[in-house]
N, C-alpha and C. Protein backbone atom coordinates (compact mmCIF):
# COMPACT_ATOMS: atom_id res chain seq x y z
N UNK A 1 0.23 167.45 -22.60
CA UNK A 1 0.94 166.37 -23.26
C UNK A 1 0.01 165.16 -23.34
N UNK A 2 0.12 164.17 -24.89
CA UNK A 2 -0.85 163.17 -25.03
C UNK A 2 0.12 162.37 -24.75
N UNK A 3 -0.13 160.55 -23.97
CA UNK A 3 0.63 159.80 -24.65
C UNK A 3 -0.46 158.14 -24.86
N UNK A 4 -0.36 157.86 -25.97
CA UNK A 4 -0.74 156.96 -26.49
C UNK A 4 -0.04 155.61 -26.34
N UNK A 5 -1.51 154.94 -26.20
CA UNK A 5 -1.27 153.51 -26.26
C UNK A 5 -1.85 152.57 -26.83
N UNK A 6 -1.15 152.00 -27.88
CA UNK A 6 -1.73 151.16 -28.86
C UNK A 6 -1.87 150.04 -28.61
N UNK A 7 -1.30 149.45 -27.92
CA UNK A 7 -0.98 147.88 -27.38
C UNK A 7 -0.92 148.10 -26.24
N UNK A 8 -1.51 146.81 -25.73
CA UNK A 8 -1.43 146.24 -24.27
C UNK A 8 0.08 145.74 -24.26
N UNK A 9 1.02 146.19 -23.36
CA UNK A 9 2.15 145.76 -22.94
C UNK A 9 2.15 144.14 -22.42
N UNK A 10 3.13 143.56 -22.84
CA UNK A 10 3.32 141.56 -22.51
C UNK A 10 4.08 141.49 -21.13
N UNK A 11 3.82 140.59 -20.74
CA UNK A 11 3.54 140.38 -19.86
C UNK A 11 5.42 140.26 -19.15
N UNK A 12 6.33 140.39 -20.56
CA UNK A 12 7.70 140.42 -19.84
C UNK A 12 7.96 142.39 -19.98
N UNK A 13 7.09 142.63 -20.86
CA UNK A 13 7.26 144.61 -20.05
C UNK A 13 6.97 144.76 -18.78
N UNK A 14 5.79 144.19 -18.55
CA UNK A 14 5.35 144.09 -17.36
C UNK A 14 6.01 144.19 -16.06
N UNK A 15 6.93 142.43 -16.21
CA UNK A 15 7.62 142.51 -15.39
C UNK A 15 9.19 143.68 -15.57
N UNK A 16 9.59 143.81 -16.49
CA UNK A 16 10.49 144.90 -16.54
C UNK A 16 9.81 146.41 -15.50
N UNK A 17 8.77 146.59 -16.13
CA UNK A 17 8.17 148.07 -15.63
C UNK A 17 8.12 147.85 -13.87
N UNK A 18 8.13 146.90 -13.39
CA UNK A 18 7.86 146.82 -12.27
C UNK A 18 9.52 147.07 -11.11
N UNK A 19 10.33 146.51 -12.21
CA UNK A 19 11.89 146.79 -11.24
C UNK A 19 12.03 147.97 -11.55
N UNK A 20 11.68 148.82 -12.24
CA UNK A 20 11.88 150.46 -12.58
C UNK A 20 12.42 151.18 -11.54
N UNK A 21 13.51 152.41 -11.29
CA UNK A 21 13.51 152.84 -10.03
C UNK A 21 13.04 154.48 -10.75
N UNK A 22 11.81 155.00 -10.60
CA UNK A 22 11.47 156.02 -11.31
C UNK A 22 12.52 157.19 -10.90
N UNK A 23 12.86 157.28 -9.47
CA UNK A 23 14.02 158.82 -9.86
C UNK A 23 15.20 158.81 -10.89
N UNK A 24 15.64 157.22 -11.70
CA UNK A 24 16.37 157.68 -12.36
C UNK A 24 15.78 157.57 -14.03
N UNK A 25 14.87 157.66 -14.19
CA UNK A 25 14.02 158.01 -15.94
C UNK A 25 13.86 159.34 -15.92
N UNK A 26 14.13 159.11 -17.45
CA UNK A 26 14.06 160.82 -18.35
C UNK A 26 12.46 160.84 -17.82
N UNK A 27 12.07 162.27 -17.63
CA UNK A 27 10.48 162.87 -17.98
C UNK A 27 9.86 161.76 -18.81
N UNK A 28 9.99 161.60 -20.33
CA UNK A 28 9.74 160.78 -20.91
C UNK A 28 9.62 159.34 -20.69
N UNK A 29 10.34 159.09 -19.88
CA UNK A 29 10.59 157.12 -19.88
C UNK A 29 9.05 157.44 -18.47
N UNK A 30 9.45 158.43 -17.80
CA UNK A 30 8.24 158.43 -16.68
C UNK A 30 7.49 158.50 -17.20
N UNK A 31 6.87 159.25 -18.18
CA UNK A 31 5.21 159.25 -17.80
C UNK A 31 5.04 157.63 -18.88
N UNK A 32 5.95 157.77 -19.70
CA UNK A 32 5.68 156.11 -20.77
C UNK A 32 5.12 155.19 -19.77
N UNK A 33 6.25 155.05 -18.60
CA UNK A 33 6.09 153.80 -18.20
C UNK A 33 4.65 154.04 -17.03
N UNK A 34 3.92 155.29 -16.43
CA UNK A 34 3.19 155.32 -15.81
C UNK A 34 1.93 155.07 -16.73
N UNK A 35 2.37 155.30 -18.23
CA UNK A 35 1.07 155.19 -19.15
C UNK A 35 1.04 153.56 -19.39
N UNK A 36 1.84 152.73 -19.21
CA UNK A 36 1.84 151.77 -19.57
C UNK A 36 1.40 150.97 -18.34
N UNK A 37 1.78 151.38 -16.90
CA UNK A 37 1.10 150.36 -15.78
C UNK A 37 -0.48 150.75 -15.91
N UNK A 38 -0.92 152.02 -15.82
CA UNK A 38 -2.17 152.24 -16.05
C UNK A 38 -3.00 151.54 -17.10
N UNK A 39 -2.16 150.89 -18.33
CA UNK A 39 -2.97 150.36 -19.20
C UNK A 39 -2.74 148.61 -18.97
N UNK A 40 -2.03 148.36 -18.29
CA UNK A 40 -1.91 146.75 -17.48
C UNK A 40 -3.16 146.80 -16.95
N UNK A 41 -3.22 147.84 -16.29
CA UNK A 41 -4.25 147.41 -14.74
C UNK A 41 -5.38 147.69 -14.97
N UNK A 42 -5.69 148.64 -16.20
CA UNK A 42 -7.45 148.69 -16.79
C UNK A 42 -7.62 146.89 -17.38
N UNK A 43 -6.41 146.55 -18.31
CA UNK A 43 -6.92 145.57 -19.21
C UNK A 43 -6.95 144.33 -18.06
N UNK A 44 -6.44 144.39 -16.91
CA UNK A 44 -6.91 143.59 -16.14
C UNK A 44 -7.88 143.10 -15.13
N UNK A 45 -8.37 144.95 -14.98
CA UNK A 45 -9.65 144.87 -14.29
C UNK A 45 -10.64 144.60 -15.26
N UNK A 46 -10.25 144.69 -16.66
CA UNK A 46 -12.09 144.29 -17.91
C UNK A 46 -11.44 143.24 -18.38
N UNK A 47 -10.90 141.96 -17.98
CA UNK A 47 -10.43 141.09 -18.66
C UNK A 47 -10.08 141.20 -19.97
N UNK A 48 -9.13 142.23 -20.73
CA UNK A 48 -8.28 142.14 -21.92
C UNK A 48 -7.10 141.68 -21.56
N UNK A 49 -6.21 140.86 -20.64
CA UNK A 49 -5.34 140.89 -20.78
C UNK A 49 -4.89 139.57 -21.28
N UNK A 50 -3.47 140.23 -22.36
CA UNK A 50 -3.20 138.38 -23.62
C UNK A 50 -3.17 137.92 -23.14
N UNK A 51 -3.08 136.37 -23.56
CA UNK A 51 -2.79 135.45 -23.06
C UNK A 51 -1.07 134.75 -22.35
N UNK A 52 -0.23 136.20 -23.01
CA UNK A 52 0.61 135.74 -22.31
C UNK A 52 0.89 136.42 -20.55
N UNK A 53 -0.02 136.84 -20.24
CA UNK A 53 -0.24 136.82 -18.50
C UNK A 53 -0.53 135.82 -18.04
N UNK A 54 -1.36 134.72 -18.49
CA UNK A 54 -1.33 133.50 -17.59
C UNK A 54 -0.85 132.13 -18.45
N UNK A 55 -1.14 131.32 -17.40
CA UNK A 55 -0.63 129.72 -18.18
C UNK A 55 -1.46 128.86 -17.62
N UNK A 56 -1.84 127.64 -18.09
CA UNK A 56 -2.75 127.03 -18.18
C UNK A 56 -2.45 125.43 -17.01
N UNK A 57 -3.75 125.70 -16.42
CA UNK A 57 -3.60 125.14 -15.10
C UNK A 57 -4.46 123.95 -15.32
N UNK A 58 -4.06 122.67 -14.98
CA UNK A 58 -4.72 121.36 -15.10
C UNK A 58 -4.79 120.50 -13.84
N UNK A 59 -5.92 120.15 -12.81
CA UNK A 59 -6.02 119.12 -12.17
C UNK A 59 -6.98 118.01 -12.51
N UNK A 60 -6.95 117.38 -11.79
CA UNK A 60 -8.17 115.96 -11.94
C UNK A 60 -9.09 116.06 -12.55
N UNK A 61 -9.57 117.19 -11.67
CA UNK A 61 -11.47 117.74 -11.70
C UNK A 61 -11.49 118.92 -12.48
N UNK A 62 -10.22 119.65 -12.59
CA UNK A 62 -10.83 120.90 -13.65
C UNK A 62 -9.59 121.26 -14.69
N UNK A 63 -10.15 122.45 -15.32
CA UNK A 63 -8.59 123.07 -15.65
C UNK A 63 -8.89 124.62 -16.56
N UNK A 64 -7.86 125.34 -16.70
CA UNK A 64 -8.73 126.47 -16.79
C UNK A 64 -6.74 127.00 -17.09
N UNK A 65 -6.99 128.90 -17.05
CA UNK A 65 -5.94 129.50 -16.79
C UNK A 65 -5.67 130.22 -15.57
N UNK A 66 -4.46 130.44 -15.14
CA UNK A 66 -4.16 130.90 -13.70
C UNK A 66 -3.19 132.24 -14.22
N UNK A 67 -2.43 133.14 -13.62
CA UNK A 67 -1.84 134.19 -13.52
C UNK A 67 -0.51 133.45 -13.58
N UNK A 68 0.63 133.85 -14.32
CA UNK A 68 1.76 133.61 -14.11
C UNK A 68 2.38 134.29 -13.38
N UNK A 69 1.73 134.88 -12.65
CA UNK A 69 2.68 135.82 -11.44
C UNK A 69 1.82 136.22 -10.75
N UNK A 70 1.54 135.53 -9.64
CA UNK A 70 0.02 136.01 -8.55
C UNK A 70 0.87 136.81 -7.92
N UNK A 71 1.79 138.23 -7.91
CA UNK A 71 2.48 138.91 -7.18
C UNK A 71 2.19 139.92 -8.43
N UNK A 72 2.27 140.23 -9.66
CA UNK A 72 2.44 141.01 -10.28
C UNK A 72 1.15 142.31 -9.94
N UNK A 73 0.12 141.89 -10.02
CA UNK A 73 -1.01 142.86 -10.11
C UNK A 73 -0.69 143.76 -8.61
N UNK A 74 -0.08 142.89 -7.59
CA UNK A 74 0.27 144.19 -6.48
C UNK A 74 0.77 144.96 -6.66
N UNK A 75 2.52 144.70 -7.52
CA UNK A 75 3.09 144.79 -7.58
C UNK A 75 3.41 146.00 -8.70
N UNK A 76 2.47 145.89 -10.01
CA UNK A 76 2.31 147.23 -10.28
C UNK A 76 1.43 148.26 -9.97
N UNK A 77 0.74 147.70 -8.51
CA UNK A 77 0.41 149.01 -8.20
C UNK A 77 0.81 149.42 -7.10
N UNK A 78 1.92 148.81 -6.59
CA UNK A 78 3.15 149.54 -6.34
C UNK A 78 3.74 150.48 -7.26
N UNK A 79 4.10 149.94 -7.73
CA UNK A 79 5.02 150.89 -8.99
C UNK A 79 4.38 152.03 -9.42
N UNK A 80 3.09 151.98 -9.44
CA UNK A 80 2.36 152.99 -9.95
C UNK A 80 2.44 154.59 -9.28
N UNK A 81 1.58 153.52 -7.63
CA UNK A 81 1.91 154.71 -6.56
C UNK A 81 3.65 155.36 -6.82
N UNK A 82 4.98 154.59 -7.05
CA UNK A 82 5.84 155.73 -6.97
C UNK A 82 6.24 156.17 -8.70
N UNK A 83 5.49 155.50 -9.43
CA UNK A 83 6.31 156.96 -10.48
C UNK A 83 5.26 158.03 -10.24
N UNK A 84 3.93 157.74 -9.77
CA UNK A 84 2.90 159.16 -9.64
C UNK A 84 3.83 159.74 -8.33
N UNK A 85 4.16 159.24 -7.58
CA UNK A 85 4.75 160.53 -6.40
C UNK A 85 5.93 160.84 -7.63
N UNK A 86 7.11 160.28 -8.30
CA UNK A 86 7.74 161.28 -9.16
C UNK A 86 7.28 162.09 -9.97
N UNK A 87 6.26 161.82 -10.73
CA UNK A 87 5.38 162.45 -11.30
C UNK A 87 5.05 163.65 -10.67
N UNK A 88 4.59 163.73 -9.55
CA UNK A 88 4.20 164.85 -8.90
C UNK A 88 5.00 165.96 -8.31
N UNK A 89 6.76 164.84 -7.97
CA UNK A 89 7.89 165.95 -7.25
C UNK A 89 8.08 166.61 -8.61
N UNK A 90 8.62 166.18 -10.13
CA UNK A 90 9.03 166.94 -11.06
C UNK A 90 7.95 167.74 -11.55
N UNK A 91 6.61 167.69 -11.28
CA UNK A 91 5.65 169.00 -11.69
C UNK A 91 5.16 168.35 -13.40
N UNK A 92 4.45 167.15 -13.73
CA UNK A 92 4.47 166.74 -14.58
C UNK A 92 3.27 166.24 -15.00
N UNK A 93 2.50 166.57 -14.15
CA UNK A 93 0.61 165.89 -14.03
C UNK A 93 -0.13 166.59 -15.12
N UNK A 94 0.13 167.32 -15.88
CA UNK A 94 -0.61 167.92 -17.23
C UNK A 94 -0.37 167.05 -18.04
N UNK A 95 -0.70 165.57 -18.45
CA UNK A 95 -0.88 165.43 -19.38
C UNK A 95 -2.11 164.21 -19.57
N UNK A 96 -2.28 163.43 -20.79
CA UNK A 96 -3.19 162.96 -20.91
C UNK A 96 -3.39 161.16 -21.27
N UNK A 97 -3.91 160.13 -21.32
CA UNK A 97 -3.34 158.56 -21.28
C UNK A 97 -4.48 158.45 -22.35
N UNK A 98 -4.49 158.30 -23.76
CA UNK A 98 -5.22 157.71 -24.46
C UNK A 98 -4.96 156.34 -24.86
N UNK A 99 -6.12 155.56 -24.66
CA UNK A 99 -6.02 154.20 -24.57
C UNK A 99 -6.36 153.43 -25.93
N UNK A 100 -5.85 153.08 -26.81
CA UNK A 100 -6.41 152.30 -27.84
C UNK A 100 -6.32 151.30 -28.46
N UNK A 101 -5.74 150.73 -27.19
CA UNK A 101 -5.79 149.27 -26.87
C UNK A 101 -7.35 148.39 -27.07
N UNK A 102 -8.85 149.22 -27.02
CA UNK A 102 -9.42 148.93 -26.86
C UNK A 102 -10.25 148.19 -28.67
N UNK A 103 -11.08 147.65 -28.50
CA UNK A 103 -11.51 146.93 -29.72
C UNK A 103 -12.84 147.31 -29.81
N UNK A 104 -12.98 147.74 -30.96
CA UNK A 104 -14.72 148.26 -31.06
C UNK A 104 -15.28 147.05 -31.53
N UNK A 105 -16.33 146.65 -31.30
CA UNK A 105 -17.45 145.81 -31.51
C UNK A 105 -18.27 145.68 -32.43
């Protein structure tokens, strides 16, 4: 099984995907939503992620952008670890995460 991803998920899927309780999603809503934390957490380890993940932070001396949720990045990989253990009780690890979210150069 392929499942594709065209878009980087915003940053209020995000937080949706994260209250998930995976034993009660169809097969389908599981592996979606395991394809979709996996593609949070690449575009956040290579800095793609929009701009609506953070908000813009101003003091005296500097200013820049910050994370709108310094809890989230744990937090889906929490989530991750348990839809992969559901993933694994329903027998469902054959399939494949194509990413094309990405931008050629």
């Amino acid at each position: 099984m392929n499942i594709t991803i065209k878009k980087i998920p915003s940053f209020n899927s995000a937080k949706r995907l994260i209250t998930c309780n995976p034993s009660i999603l169809t097969n389908k809503q599981l592996l979606n939503n395991y394809a979709k934390v996996i593609m949070i957490l690449n575009a956040d380890k290579y800095g793609r992620l929009t701009d609506d993940y953070y908000k813009s932070a101003l003091t005296a001396s500097s200013f820049g952008y910050v994370p709108k949720d310094m809890w989230l990045n744990f937090n889906l990989k929490t989530i991750k670890e348990e839809l992969w253990k559901e993933i694994e009780n329903r027998g469902l690890t054959d399939f494949t995460v194509w990413d094309e979210t990405m931008k050629c150069s």
